[in-house]
N, C-alpha and C. Protein backbone atom coordinates (compact mmCIF):
# COMPACT_ATOMS: atom_id res chain seq x y z
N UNK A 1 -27.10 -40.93 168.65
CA UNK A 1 -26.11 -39.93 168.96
C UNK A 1 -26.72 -38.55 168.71
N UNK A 2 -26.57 -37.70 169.77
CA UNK A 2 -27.03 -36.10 169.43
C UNK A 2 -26.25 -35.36 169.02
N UNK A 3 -26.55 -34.49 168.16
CA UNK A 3 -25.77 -33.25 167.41
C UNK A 3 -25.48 -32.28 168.45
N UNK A 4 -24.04 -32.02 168.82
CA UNK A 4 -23.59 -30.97 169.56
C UNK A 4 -24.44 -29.91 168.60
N UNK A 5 -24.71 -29.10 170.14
CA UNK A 5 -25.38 -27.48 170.07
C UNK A 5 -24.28 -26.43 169.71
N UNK A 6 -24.44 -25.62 168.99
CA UNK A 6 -23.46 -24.46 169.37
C UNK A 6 -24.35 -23.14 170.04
N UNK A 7 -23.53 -22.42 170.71
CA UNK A 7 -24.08 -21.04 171.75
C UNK A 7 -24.57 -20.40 170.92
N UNK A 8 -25.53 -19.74 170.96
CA UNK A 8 -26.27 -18.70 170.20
C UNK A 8 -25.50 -17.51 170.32
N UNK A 9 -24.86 -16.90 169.11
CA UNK A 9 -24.19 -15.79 169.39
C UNK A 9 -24.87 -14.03 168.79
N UNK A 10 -25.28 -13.17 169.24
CA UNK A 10 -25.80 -12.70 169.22
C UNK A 10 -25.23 -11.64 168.01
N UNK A 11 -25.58 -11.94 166.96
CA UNK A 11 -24.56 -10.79 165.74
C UNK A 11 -25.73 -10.21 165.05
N UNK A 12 -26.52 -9.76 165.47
CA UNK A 12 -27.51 -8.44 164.90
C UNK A 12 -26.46 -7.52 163.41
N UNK A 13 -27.29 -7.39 162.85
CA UNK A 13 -27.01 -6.65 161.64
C UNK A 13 -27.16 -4.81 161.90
N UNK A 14 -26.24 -4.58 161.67
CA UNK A 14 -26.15 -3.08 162.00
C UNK A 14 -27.51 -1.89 160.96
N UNK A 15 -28.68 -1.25 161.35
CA UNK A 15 -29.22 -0.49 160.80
C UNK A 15 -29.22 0.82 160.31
N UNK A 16 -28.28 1.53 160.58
CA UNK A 16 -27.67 2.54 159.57
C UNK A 16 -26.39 2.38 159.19
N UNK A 17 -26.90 2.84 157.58
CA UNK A 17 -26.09 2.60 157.15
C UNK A 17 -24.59 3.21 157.27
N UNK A 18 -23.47 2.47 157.01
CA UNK A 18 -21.83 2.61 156.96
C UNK A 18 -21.48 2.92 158.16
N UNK A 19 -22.38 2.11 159.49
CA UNK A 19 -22.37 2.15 160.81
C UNK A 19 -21.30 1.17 160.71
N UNK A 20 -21.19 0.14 160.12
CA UNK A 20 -20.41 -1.19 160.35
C UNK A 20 -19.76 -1.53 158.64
N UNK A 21 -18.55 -1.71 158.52
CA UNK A 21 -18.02 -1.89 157.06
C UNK A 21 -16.59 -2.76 157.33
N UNK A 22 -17.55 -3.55 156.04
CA UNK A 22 -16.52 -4.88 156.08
C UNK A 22 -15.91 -5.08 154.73
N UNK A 23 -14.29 -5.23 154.60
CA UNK A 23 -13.29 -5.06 153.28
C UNK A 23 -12.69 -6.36 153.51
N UNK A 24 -12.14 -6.72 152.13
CA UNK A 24 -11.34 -7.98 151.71
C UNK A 24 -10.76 -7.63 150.22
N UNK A 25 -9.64 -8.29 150.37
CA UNK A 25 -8.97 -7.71 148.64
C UNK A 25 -8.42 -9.75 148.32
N UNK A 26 -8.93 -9.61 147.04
CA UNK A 26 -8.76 -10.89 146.33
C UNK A 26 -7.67 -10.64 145.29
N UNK A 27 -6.84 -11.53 144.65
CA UNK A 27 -6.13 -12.12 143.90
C UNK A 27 -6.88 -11.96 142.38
N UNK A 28 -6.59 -11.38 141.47
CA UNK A 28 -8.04 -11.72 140.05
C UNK A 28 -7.17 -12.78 139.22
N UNK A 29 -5.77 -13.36 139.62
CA UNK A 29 -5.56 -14.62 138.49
C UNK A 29 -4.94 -14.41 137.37
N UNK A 30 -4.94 -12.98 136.50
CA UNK A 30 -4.67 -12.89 135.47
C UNK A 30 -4.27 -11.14 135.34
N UNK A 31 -3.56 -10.78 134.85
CA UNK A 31 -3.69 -8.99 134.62
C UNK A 31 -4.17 -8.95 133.52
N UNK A 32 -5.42 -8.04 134.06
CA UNK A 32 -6.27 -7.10 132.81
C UNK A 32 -5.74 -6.62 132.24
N UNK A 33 -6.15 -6.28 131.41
CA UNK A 33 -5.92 -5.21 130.22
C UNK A 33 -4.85 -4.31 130.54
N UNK A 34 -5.26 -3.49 131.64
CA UNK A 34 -4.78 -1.96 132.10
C UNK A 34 -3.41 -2.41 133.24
N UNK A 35 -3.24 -3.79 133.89
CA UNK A 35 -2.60 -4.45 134.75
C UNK A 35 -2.81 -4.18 135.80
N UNK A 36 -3.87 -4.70 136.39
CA UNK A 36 -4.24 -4.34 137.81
C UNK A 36 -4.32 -6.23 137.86
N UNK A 37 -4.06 -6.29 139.27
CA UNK A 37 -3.59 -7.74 139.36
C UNK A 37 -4.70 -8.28 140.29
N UNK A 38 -5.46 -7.04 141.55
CA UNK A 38 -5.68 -7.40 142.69
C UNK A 38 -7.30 -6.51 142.46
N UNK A 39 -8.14 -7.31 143.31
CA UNK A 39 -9.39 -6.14 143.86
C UNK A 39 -9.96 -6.05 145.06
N UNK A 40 -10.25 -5.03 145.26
CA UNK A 40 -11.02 -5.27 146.84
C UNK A 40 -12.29 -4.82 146.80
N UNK A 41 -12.37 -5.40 147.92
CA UNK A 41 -14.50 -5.43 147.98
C UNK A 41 -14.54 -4.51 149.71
N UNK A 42 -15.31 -4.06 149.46
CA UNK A 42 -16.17 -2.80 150.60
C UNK A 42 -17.77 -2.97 150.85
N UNK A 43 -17.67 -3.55 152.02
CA UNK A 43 -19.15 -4.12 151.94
C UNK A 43 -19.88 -2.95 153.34
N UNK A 44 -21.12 -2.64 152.78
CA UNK A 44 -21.76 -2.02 154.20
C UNK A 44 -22.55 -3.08 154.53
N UNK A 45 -22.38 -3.38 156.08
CA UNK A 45 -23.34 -4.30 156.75
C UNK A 45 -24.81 -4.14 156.40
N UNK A 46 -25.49 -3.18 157.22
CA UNK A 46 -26.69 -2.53 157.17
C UNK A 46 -27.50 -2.73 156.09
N UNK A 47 -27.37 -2.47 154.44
CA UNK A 47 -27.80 -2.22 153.25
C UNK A 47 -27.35 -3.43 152.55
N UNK A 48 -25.77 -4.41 152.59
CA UNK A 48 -25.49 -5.04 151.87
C UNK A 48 -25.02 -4.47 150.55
N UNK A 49 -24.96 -3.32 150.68
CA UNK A 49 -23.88 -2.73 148.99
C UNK A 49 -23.03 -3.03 149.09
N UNK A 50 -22.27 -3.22 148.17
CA UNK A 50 -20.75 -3.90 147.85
C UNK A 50 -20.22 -3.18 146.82
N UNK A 51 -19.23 -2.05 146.84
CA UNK A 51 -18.30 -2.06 145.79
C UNK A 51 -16.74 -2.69 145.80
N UNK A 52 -16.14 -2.18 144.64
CA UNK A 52 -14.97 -2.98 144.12
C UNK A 52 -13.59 -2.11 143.70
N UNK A 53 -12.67 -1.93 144.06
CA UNK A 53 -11.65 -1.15 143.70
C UNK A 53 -10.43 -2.11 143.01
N UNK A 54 -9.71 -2.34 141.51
CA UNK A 54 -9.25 -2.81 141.18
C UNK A 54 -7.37 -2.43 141.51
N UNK A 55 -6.74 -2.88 141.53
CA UNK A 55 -5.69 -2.39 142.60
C UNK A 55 -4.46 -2.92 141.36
N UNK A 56 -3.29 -2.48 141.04
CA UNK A 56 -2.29 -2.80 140.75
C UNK A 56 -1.15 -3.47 141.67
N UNK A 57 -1.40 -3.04 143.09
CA UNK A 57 -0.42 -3.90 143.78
C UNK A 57 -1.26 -3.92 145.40
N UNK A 58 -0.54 -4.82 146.38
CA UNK A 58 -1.44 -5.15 147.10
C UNK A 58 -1.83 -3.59 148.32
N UNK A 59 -0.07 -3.51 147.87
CA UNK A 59 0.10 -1.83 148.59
C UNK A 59 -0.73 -0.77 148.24
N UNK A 60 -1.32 -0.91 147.50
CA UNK A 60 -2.36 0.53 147.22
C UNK A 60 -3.75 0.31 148.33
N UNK A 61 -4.05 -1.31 149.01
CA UNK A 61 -5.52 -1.21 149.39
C UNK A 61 -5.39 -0.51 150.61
N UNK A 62 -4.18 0.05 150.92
CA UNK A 62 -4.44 1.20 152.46
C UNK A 62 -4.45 2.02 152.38
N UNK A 63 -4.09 2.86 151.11
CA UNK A 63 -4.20 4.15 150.41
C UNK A 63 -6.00 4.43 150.11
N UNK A 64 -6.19 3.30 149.49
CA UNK A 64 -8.06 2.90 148.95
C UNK A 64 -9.01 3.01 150.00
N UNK A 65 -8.75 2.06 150.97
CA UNK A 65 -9.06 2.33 152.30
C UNK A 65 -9.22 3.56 153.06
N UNK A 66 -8.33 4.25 152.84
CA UNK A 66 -8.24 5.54 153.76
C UNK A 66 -9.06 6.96 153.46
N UNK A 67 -8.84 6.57 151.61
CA UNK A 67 -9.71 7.93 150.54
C UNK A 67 -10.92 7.36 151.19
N UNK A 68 -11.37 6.21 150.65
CA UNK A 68 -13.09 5.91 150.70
C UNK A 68 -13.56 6.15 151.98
N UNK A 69 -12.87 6.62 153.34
CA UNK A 69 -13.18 6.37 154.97
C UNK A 69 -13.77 7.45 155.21
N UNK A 70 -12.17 8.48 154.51
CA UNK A 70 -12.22 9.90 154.81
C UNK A 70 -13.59 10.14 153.78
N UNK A 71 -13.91 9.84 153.03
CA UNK A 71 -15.11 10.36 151.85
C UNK A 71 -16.44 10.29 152.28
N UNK A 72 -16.67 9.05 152.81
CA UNK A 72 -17.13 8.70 153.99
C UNK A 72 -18.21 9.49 154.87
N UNK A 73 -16.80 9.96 155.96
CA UNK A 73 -16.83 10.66 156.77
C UNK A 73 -17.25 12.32 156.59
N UNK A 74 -16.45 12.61 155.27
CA UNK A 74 -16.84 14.45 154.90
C UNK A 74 -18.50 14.26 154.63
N UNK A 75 -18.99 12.90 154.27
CA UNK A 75 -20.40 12.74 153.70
C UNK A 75 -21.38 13.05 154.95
N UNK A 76 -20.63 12.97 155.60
CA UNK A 76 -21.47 12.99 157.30
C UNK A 76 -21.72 11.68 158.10
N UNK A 77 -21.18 10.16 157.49
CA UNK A 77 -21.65 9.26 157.81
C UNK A 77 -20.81 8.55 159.37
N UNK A 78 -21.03 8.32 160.60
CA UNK A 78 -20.28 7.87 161.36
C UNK A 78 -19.85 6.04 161.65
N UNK A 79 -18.68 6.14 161.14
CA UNK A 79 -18.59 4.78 160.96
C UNK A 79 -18.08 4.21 162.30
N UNK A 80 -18.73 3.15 163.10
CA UNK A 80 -18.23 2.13 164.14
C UNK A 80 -17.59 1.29 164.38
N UNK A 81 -17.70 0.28 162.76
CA UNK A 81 -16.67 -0.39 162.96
C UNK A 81 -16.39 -0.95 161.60
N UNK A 82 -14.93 -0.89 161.77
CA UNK A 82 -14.43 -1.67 159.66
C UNK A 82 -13.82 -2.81 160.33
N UNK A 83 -14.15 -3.79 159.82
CA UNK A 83 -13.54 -4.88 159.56
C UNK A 83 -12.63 -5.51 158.31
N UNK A 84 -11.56 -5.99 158.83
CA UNK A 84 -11.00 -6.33 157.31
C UNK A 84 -9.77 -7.59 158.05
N UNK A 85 -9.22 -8.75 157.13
CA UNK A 85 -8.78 -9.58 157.65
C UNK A 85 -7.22 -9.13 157.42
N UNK A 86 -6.28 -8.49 157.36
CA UNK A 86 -4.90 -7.80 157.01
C UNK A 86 -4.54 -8.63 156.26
N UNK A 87 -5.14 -9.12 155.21
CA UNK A 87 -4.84 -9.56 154.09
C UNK A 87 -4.22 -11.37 154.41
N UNK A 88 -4.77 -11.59 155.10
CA UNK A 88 -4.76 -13.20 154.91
C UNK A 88 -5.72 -13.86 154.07
């Protein structure tokens, strides 16, 4: 029996950086100390840096989102494309 092929899909990694940025906010299980319940991750394609914003409710990660874009952007950087799953 042969192993179905899958299509070669062509997903090149983006080379400058915060050309392409990919977010997800996780669940942390327990409230810290300070009570932040939730965190999200901000990943640049290109470089692979990853930071982390610790969140008190799930409603703050579009507020988080929007500072770090605009911050971003005043930096001079042109971003193409953010990815993020709307919180599924």
């Amino acid at each position: 029996m042969q192993r179905m092929s899958y299509k070669n899909v062509d997903t090149a990694r983006s080379i400058r950086m915060h050309q392409k940025l990919m977010s997800d906010m996780c669940y942390v299980g327990a409230s810290t100390y300070d009570g932040y319940f939730h965190f999200q991750l901000e990943q640049d394609d290109a470089s692979r840096y990853v930071w982390g914003v610790l969140l008190k409710r799930k409603e703050e990660a579009c507020s988080v989102v929007t500072k770090d874009l605009e911050w971003l952007l005043t930096q001079g950087h042109q971003i193409e494309e953010f990815g993020f799953d709307q919180g599924r």
